[in-house]
Every structure is written in structure tokens, then in C-alpha cells.
N, C-alpha and C. Protein backbone atom coordinates (compact mmCIF):
# COMPACT_ATOMS: atom_id res chain seq x y z
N UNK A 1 -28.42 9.84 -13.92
CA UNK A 1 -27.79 10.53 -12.82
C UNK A 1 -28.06 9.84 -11.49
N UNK A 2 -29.30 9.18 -11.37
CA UNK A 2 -29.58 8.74 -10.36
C UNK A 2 -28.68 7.12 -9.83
N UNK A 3 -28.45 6.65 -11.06
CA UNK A 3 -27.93 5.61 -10.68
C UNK A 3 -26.19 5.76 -10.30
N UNK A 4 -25.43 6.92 -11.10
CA UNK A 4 -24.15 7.28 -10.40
C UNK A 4 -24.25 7.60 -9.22
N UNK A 5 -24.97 8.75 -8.99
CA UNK A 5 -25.08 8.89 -7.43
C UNK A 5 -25.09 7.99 -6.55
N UNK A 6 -25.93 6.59 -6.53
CA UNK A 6 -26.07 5.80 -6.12
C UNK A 6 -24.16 5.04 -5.65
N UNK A 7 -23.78 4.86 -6.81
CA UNK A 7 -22.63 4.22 -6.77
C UNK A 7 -21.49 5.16 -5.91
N UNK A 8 -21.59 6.46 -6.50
CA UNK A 8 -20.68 6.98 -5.06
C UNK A 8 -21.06 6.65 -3.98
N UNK A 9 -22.28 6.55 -3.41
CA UNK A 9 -22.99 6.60 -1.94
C UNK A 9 -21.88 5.13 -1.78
N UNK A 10 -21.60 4.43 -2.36
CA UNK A 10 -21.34 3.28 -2.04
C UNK A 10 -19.59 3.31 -2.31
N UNK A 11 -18.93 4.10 -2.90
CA UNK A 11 -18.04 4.22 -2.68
C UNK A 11 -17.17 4.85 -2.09
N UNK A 12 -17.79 5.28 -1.13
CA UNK A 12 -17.14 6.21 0.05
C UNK A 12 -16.49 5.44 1.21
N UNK A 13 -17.09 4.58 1.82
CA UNK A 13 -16.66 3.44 2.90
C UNK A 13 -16.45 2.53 2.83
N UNK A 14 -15.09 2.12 3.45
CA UNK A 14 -14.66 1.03 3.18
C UNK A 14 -15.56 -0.57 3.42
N UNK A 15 -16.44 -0.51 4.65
CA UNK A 15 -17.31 -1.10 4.85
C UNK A 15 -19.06 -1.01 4.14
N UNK A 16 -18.84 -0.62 2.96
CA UNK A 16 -20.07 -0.44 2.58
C UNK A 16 -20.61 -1.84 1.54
N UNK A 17 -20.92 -2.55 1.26
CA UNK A 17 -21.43 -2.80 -0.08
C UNK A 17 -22.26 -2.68 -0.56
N UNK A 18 -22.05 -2.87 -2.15
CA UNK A 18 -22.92 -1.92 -2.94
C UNK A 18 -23.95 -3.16 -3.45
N UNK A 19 -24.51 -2.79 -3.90
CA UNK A 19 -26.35 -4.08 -4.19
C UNK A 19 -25.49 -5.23 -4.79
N UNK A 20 -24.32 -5.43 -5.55
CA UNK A 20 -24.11 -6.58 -6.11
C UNK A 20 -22.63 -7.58 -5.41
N UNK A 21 -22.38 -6.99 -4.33
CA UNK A 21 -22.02 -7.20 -3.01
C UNK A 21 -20.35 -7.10 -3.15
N UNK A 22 -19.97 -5.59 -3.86
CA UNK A 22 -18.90 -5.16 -3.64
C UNK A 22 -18.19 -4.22 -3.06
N UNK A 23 -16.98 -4.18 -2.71
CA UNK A 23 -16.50 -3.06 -2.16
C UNK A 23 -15.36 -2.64 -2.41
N UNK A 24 -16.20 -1.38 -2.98
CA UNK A 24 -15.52 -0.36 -4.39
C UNK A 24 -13.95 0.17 -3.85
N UNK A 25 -13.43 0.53 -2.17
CA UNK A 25 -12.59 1.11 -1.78
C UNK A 25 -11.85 0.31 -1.86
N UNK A 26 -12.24 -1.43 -1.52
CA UNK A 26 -10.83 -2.64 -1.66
C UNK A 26 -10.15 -2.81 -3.25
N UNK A 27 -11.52 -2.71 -4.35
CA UNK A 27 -11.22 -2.99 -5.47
C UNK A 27 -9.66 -1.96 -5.54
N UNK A 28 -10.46 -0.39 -5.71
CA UNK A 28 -9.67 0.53 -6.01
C UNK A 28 -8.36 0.58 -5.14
N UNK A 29 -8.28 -0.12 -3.92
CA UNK A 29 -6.73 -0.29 -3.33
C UNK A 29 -5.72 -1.17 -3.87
N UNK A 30 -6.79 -2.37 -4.31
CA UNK A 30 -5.79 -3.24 -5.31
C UNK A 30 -5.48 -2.87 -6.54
N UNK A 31 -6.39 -2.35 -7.29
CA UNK A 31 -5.62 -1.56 -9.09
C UNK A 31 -4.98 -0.69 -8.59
N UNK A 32 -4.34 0.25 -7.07
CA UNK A 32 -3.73 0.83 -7.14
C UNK A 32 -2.21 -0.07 -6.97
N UNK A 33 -1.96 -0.86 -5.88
CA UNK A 33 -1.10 -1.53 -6.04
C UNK A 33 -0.73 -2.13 -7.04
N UNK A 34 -1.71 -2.64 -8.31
CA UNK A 34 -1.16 -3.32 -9.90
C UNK A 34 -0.74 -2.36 -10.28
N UNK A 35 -0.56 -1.03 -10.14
CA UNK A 35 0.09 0.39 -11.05
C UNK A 35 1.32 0.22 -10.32
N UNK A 36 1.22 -0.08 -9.63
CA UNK A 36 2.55 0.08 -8.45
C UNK A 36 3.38 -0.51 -9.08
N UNK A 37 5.25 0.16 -8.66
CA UNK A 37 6.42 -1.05 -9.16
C UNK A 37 6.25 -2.05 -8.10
N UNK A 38 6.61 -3.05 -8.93
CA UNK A 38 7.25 -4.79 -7.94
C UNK A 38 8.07 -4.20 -6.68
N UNK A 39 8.01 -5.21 -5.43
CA UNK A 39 8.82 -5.23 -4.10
C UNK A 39 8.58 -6.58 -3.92
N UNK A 40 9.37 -7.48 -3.18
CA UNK A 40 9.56 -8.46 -2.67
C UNK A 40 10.48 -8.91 -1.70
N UNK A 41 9.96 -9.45 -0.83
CA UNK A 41 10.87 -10.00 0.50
C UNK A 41 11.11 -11.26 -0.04
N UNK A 42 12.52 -11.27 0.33
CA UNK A 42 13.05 -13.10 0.87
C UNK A 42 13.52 -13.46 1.70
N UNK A 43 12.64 -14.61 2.36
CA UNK A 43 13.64 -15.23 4.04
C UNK A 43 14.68 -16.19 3.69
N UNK A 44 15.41 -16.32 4.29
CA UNK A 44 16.46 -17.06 4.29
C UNK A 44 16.86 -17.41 5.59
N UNK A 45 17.75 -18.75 5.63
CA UNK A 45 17.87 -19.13 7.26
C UNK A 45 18.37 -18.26 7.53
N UNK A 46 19.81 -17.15 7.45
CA UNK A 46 20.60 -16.23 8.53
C UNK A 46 19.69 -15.20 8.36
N UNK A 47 18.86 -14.91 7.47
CA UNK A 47 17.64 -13.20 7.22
C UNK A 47 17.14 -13.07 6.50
N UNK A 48 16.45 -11.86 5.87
CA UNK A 48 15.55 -11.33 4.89
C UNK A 48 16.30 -10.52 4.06
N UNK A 49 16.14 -10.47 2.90
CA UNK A 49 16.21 -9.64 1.65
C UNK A 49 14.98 -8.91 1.41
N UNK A 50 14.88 -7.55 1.19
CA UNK A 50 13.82 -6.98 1.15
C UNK A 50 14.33 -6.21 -0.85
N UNK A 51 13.68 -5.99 -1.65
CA UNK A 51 13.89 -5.59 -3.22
C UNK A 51 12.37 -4.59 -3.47
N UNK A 52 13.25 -3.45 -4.56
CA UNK A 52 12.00 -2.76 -4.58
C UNK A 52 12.30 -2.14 -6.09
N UNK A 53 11.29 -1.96 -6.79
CA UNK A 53 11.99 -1.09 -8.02
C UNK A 53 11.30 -0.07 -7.92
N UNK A 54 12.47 0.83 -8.03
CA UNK A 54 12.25 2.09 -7.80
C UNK A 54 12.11 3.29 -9.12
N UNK A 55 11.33 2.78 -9.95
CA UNK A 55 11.06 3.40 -10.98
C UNK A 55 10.29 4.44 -11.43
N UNK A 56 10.06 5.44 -11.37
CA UNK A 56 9.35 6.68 -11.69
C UNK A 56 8.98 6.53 -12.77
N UNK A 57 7.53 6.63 -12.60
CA UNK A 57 6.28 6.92 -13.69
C UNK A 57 6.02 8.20 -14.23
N UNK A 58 6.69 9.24 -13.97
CA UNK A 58 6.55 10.06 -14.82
C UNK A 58 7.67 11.16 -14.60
N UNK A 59 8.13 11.86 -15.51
CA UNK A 59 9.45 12.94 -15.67
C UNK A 59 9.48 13.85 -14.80
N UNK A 60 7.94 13.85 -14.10
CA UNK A 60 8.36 14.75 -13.17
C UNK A 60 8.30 14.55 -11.63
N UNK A 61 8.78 13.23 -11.59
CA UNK A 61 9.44 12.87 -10.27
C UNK A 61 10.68 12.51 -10.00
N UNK A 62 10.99 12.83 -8.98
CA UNK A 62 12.78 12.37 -8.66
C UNK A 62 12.82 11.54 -8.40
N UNK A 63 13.75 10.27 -8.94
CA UNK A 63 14.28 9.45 -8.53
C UNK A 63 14.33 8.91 -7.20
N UNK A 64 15.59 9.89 -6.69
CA UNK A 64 15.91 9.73 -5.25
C UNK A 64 14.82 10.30 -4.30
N UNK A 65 13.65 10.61 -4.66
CA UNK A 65 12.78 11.29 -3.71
C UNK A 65 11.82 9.59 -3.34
N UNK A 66 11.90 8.59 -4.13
CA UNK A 66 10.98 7.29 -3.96
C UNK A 66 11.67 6.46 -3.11
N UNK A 67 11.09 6.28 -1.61
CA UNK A 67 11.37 5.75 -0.83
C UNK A 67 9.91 4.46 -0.97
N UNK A 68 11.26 2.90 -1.07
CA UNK A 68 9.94 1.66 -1.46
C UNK A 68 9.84 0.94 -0.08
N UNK A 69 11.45 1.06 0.65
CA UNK A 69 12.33 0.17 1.69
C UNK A 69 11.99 1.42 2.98
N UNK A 70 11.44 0.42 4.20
CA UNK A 70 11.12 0.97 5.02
C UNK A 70 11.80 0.26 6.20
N UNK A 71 12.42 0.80 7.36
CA UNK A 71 12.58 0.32 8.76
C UNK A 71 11.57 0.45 10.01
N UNK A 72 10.53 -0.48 10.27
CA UNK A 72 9.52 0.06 11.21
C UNK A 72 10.57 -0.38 12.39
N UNK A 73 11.06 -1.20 12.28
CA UNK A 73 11.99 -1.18 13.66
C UNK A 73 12.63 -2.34 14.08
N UNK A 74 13.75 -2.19 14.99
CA UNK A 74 15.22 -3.38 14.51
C UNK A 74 15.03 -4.01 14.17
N UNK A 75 13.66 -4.95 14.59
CA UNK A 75 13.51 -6.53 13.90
C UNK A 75 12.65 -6.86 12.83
N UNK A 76 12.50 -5.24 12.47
CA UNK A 76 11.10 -5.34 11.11
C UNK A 76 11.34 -4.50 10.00
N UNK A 77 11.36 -4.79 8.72
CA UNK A 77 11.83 -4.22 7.44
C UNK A 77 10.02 -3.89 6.51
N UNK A 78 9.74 -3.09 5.72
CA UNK A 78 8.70 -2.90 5.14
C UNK A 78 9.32 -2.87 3.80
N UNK A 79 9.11 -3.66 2.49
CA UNK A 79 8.55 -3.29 1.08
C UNK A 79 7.26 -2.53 0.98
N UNK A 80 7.00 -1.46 0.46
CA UNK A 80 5.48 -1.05 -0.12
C UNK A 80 5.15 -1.07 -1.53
N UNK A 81 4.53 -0.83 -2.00
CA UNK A 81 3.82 -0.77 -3.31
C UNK A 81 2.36 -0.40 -3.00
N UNK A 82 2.06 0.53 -4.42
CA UNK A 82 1.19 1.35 -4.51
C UNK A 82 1.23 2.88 -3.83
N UNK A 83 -0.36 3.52 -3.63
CA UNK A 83 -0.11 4.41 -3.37
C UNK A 83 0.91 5.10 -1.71
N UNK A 84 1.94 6.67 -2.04
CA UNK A 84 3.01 6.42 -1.29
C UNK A 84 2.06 7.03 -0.31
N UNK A 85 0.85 7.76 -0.06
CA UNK A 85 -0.14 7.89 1.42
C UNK A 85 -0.55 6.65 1.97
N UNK A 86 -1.24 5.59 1.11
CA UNK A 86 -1.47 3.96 1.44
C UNK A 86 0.17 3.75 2.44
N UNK A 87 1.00 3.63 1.65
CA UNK A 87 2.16 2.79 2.44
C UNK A 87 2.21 3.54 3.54
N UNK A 88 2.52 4.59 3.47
CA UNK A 88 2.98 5.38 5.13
C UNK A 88 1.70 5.33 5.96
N UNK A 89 0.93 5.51 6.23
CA UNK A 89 -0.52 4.58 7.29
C UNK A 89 0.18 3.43 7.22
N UNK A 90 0.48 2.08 6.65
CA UNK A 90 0.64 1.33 7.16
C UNK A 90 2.07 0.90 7.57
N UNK A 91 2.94 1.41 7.18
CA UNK A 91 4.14 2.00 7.85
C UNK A 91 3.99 2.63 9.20
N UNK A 92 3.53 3.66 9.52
CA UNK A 92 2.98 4.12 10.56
C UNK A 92 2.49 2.53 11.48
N UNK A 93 1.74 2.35 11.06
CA UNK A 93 1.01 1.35 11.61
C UNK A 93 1.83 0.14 12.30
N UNK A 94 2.69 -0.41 11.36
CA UNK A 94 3.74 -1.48 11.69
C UNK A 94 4.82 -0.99 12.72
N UNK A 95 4.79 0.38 12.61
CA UNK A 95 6.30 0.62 13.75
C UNK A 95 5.22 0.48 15.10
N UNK A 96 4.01 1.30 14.96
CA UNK A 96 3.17 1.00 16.26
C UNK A 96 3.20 -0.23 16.77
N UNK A 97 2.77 -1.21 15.88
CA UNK A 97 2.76 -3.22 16.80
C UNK A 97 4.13 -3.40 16.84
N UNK A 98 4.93 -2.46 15.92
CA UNK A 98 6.35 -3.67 16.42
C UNK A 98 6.69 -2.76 18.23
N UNK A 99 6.44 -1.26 18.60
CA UNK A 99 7.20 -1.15 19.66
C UNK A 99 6.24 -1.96 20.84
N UNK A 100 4.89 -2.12 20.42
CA UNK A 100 4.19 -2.49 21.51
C UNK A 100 4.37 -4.38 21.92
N UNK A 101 5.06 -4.97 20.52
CA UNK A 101 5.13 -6.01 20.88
C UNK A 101 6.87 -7.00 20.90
N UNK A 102 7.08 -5.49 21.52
CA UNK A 102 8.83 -5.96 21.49
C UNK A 102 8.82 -7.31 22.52
């Protein structure tokens, strides 16, 4: 018991590491994105192509309720993958630098 405990203490913050010098919140952000469907941008000289698959993992989600394609703003397009609270913080996040650095 003592040694789980231990390992939560260490998986609570993102800045923490744990004695064998990891950090448990980055791991667990990336296996969440490998669960995630594929998205991919492509530049091209006249623009970008932004692609997302929009596939539902389980029967009891809607389709049309999975938003992958994001607009932070005129000159900026978002793909996400993984979790859909993860993307919107950084959705959120991207419309913030794009109005401040119009």
C-alpha cells in the first residue's frame, strides 16, 4: 500500500517526477492521444488541408456530436486528437495567441 500511495503522490502534477525520473501526467496525455482517431494537416503553396476521422468508439455516441476540426481564428485552423477536455484548453488557448498576435 505504501508504495501505490507513493506513485499517486507523483501522479498528480504535471511537474512532478517520480524517483525513476518520470512524468506520469505526460505519459498518460500521450496513451491518451494513441486511443485517439488520426487528424492531419497539409500545407501546400495556395493553403492547408486540415483531415480528421471522425469515428466513434462506442454506440453510445453520436456521430455528428464529434467535433475533430476547429477554427481558432481567420488565419488559424486546429486538428485535435485525444481527449475532447485536452483539445478544448488548447483550443481555447490557440484562439487566445492568435487574437493577441494578429
Amino acid at each position: 500500500m505504501q508504495g501505490q500511495s507513493q506513485q499517486q503522490a507523483y501522479d498528480r502534477g504535471i511537474t512532478i517526477f517520480s524517483p525513476d525520473g518520470r512524468l506520469y501526467q505526460v505519459e498518460y496525455a500521450r496513451e491518451a492521444v494513441k486511443r485517439g482517431t488520426a487528424s492531419v494537416g497539409i500545407r501546400a503553396e495556395d493553403g492547408v488541408v486540415l483531415a480528421a476521422d471522425k469515428r466513434a468508439r462506442s454506440p453510445l455516441m453520436e456521430p455528428e456530436s464529434i467535433e475533430k476540426l476547429h477554427k481558432a481564428d481567420d488565419h488559424v485552423g486546429v486538428a485535435s486528437a485525444g481527449h475532447v477536455a485536452d483539445a478544448r484548453q488548447l483550443i481555447d488557448f490557440a484562439r487566445r495567441q492568435a487574437q493577441v498576435n494578429r
